[in-house]
Each structure stands twice: as C-alpha cells, then as structure tokens.
Protein backbone atom coordinates (compact mmCIF):
# COMPACT_ATOMS: atom_id res chain seq x y z
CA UNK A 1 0.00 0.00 0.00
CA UNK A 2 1.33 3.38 -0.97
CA UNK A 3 1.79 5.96 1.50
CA UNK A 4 2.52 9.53 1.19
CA UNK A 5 5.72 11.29 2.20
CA UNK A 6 6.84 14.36 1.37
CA UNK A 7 10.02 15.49 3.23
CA UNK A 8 11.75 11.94 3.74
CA UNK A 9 11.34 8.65 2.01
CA UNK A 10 9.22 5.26 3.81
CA UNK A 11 12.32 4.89 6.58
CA UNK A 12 11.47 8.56 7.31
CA UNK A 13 15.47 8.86 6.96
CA UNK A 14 15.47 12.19 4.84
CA UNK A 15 17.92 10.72 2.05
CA UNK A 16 20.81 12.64 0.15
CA UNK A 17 21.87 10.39 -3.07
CA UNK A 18 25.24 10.68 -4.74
CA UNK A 19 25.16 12.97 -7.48
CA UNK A 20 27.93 11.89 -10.65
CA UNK A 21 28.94 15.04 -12.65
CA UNK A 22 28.54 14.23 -15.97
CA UNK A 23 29.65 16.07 -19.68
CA UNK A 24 27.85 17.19 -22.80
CA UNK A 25 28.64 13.30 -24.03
CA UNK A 26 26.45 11.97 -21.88
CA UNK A 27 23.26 13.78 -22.18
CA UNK A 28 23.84 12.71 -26.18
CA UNK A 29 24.48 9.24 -24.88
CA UNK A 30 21.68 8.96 -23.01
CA UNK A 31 19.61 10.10 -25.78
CA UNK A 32 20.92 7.44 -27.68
CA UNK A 33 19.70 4.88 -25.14
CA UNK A 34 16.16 6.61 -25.00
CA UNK A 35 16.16 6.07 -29.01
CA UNK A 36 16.86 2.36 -28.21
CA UNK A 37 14.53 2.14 -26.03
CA UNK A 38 12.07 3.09 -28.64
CA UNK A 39 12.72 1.30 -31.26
CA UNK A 40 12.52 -2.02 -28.94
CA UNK A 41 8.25 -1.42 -29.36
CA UNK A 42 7.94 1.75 -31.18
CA UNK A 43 4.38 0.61 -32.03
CA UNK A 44 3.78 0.30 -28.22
CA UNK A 45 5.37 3.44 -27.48
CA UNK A 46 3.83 5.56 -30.31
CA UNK A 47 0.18 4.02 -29.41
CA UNK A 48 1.24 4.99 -25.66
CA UNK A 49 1.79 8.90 -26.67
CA UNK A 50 -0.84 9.50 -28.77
CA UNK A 51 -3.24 11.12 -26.18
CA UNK A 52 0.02 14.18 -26.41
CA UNK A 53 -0.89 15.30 -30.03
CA UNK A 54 -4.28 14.87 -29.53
CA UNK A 55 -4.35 16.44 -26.76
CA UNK A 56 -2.19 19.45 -28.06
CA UNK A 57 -4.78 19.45 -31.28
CA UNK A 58 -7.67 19.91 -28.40
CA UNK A 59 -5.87 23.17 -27.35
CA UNK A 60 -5.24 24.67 -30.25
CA UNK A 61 -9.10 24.26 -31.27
CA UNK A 62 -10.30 25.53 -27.64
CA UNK A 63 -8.04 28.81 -28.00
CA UNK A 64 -8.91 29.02 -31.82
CA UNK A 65 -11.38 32.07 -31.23
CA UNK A 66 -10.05 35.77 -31.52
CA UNK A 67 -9.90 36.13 -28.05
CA UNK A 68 -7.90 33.22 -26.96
CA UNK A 69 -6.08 33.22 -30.03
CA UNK A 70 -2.64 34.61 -28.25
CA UNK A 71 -2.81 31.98 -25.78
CA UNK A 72 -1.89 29.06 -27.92
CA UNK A 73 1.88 29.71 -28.40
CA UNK A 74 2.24 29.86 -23.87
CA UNK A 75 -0.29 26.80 -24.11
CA UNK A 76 2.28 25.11 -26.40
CA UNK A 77 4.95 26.05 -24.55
CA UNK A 78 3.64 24.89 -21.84
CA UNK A 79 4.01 21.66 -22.97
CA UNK A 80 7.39 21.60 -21.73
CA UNK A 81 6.46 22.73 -18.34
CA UNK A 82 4.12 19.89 -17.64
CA UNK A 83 6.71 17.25 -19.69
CA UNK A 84 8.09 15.62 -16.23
CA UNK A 85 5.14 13.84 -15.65
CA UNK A 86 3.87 13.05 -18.68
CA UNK A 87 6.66 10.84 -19.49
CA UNK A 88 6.11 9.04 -15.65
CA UNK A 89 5.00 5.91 -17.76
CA UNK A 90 8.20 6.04 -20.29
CA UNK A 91 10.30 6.19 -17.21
CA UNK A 92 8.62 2.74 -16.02
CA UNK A 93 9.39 0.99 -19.46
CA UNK A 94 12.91 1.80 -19.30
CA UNK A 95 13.28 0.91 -15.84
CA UNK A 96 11.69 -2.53 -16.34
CA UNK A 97 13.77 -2.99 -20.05
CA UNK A 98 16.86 -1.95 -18.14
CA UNK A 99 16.13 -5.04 -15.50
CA UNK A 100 14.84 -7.49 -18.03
CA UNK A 101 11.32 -7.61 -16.93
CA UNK A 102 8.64 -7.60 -19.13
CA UNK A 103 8.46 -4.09 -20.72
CA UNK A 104 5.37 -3.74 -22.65
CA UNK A 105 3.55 -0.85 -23.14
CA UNK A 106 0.45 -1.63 -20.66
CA UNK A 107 2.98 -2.12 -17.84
CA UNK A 108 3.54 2.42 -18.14
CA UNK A 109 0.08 2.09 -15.95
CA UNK A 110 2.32 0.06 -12.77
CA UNK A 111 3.53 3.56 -12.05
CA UNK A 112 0.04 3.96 -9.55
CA UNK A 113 1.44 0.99 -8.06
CA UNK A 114 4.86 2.75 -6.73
CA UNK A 115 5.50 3.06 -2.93
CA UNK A 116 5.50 6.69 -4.07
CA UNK A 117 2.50 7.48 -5.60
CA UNK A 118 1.14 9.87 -4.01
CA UNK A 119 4.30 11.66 -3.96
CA UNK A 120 4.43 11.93 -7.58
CA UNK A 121 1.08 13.09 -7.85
CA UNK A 122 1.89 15.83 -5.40
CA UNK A 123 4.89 16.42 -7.37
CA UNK A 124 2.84 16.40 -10.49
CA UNK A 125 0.13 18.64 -8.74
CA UNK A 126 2.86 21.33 -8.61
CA UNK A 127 3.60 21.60 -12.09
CA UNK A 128 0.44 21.60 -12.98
CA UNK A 129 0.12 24.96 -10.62
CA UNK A 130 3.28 26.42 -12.45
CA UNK A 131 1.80 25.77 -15.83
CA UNK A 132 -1.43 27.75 -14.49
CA UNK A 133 0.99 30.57 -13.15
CA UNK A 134 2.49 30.60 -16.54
CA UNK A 135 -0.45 31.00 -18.58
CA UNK A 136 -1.29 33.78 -16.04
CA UNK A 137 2.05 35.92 -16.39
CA UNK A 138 1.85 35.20 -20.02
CA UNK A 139 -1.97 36.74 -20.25
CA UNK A 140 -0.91 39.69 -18.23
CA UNK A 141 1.81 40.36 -20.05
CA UNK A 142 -0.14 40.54 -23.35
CA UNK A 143 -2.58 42.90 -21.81
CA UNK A 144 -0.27 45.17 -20.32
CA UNK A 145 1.83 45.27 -23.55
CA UNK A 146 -1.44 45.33 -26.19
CA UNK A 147 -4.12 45.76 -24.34
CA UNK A 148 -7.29 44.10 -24.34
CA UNK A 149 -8.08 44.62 -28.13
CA UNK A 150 -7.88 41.32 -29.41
CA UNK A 151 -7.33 40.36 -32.79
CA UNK A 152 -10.13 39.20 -35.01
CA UNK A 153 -8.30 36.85 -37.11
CA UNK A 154 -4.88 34.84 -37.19
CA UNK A 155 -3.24 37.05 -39.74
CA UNK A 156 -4.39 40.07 -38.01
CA UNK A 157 -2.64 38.82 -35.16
CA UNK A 158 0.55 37.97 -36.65
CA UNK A 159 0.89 41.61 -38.16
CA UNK A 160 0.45 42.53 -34.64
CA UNK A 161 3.06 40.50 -33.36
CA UNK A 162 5.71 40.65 -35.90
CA UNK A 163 4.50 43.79 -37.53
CA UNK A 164 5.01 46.35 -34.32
CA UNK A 165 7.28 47.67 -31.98
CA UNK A 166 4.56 46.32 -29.04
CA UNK A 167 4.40 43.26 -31.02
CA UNK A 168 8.48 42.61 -30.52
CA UNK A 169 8.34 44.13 -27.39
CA UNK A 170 6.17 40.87 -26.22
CA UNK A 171 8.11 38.83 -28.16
CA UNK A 172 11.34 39.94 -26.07
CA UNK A 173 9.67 40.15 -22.77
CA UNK A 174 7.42 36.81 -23.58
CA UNK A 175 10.62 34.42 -24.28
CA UNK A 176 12.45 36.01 -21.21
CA UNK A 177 9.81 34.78 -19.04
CA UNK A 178 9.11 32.00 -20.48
CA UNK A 179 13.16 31.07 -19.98
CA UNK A 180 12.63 31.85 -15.95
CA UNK A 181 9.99 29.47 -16.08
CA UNK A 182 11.16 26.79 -17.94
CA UNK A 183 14.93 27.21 -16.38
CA UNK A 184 13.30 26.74 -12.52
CA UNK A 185 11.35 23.58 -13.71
CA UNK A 186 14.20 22.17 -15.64
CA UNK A 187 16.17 22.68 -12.24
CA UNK A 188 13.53 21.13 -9.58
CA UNK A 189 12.50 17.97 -11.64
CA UNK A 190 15.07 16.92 -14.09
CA UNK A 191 15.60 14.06 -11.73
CA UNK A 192 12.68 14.42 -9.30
CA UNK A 193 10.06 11.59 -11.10
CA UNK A 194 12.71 9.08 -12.21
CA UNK A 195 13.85 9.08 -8.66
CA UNK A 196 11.02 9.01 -7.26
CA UNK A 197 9.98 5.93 -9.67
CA UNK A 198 13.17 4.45 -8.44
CA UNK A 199 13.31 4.80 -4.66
CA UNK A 200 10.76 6.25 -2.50
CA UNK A 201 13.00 8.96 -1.02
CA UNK A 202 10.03 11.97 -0.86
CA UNK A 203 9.20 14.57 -3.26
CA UNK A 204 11.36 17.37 -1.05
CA UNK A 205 14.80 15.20 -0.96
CA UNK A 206 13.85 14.18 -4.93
CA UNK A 207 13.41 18.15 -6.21
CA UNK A 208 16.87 18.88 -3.73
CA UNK A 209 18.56 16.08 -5.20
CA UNK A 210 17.36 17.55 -8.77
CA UNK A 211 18.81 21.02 -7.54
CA UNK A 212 21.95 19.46 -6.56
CA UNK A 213 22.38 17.47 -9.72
CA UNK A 214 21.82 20.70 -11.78
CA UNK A 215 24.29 22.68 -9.70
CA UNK A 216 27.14 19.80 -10.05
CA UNK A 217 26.29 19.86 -14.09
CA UNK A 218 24.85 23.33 -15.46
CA UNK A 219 26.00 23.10 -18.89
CA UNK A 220 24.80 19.56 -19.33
CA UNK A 221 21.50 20.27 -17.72
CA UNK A 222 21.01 23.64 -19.69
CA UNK A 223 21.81 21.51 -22.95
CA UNK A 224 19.37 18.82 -22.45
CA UNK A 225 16.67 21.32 -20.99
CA UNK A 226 17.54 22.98 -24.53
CA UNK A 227 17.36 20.28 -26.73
CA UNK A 228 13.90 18.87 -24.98
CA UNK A 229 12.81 22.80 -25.53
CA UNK A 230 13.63 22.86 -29.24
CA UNK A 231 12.18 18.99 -29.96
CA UNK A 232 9.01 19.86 -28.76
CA UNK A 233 8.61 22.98 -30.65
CA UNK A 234 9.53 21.37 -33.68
CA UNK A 235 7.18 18.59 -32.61
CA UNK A 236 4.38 20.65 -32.49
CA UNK A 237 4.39 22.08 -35.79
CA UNK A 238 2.97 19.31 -37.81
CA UNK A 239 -0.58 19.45 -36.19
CA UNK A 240 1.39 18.03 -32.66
CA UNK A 241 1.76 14.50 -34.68
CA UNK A 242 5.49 14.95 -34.08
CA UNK A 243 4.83 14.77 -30.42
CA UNK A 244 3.98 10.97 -30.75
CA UNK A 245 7.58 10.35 -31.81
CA UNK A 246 9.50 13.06 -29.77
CA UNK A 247 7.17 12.34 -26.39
CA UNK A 248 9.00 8.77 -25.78
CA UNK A 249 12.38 10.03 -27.10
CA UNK A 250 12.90 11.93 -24.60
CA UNK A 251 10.75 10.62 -21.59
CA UNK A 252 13.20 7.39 -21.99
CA UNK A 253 16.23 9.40 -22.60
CA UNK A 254 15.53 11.12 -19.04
CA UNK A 255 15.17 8.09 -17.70
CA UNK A 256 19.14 7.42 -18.53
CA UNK A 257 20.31 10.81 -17.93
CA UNK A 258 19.03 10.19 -14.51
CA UNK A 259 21.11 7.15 -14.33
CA UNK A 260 24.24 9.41 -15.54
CA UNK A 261 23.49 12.41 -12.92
CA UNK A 262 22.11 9.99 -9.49
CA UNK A 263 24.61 7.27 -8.50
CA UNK A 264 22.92 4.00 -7.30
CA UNK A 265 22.08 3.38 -3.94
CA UNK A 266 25.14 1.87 -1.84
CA UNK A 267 23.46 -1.66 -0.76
C-alpha cells in the first residue's frame, strides 16, 4: 500500500543520493539509449503517446477564437512545463527494459502501483500549478503590452506581433519569461520523477537532489533542458503528430540521464 511522504522517504530517513557530474557526451548518450529504447516497441510506445498530439490538437481548437487566439503559443509552450510527468509511464518501461522484466507498453500504468504514488502526484500537482501561473504571467503580459483589443483573425494577429514595436516588445519580454519558467522547472525535476519511480526517497529530498544534480552539471543540464525545448517545438508544428515520436524520445532518454546524474544506492 502506498503511502505519502513528502520530506523523507518510507524509513522517514530524509535521504541525500550521490550525485555523478557528468559532460555534454552523456546527455547525447543517453539520448541514444532513449532512441533504443524506442525502437525495442515503437508501435507500443507511439500508441502509448498518442493522447500528447491529440491532446495538443484539443488546445489549439479551444483557443482558436479571436480572443484566446494569443494563448496558444504559452499553451504550447507549456508543454514543456508539464513534460516531467507526462513521461512518468516512459520512465517505467525503461526501468523494467533496463532489468529485463517484461516491458510492454500496458505495464507504463504500474507507475500507480509505486510506494511513491502519491508523492508523484503531489509532485505532479505542482507543475500543474506552475503551468497555471504561466499562462497567467503570459496573459498579463499581453494585456499590459497590447491591451485588451484582441485580434479578429490569425493574420491580423501575426501583423500585430511581428508587424510592431509592441508586437516585438512581447516577443522579447514573452521568451524572457518564459526562460525563468522553464529554467526553474528544468532545475527542480530533471531528476525528481525518475527518482522518485526508483526509490521512494520523498518529493522534497527528490526536487533537492534535482537542484543538486543541476548545480554539479549546469551546462549539461542547460543543454538537455535545450534540446527537450527545441524537440518539442519542432514537434508541435505538424498538427502536434510529431509529439507521438518526440514524447517517448525523450521521456526514456531522461530516464538514462538520470542514471548518468544519481549514483545508485550503496546496498
């Protein structure tokens, strides 16, 4: 039965794993093991992600009217903001390939089954509250910078993006934000749910063990928060569809960077 804890792990011992430094070669190398794990099943893996485009294809029709119209782009980047725990079940087929057990696709599900459950939900409760806070700041920012005459059509709003000095203006001020955001949730989870997957240590030692991994590796860490930033951009543009292949990528290539940066547990 799964119990919650928050500050320590089950022993109520509040746990500080080893943290490897790692180089620029090994977020590429961990990639590579993500794309192996995908092309094991990529039929399983590809059926497994397809609620991400369709999803993403939901938002973009919900914010299609004028009003909601400049809300797509922070709703897509969002995406990234919210990408921890989407991948939970990824993590959980490349744990169980990495073992040799059984990794088919209906086994991503055995994550409610973890000791720390409830953990990760809490964990994923609070990205869920940053994406919110994100979609806020972005919002305000439009309004303060455009005001609240919104455009009637998508080209109108393009010319008002790209076409005036307010329009760069939120451009410049948009991406800066949306760097602070996405460079404080790169930093608290980039090893927070595969730990927590791993050993039931609570989601306070897993997000200070995520700090401290970040810390010990910046460039690394910036790099791979990069290249996750950049995949699902591109990802999105084909109607989201590209989010079916680039979704498990990289939820199985975090699983192996977390390997790299979180040295095993001393039995």
């Amino acid at each position: 039965m799964t119990a919650f804890h928050v500050m320590s792990g089950a022993d109520d011992v509040y746990s500080r794993p080893v943290i490897n430094k790692i180089g620029l070669a090994d977020v590429f190398d961990a990639i590579r093991l993500g794309m192996m794990d995908f092309r094991e099943k990529p039929s399983h893996y590809v059926f497994l992600c397809l609620m991400y485009p369709i999803a993403g294809i939901f938002l973009a029709v919900a914010t299609s009217s004028a009003n909601l119209l400049p809300m797509i782009f922070p709703l897509i980047a969002g995406f990234a903001l919210i990408g921890p725990l989407a991948a939970i079940g990824l993590y959980e087929i490349s744990r169980r390939r990495e073992v040799g057990m059984d990794s088919s696709w209906r086994h991503a599900m055995e994550v409610t089954r973890s000791p720390a459950f409830p953990s990760i939900v809490t964990g994923g409760l609070m990205l869920f509250a940053f994406f919110v806070v994100w979609l806020v700041a972005a919002q305000t920012l439009y309004l303060n910078v455009l005001s609240d005459v919104f455009p009637r059509s998508i080209s109108a709003f393009f010319s008002e993006i790209f076409g005036t000095t307010e329009g760069m203006q939120l451009i410049i001020w948009g991406n800066l934000i949306g760097f602070g955001f996405a460079l404080i949730v790169l930093a608290t989870t980039v090893v927070t749910f595969p730990i927590l997957l791993d050993r039931d240590i609570g989601l306070v030692a897993a997000m200070e063990t995520s700090l401290r991994a970040t810390f010990a590796s910046p460039v690394p860490v910036l790099c791979w928060g990069l290249i996750v930033a950049v995949s699902l951009a591109v990802a999105t543009i084909p109607l989201f569809v590209g989010l079916a292949l680039v979704m498990p990528i990289l939820g199985h290539s975090t699983w192996h960077l977390y390997r790299k940066l979180v040295a095993p547990p001393i039995v």
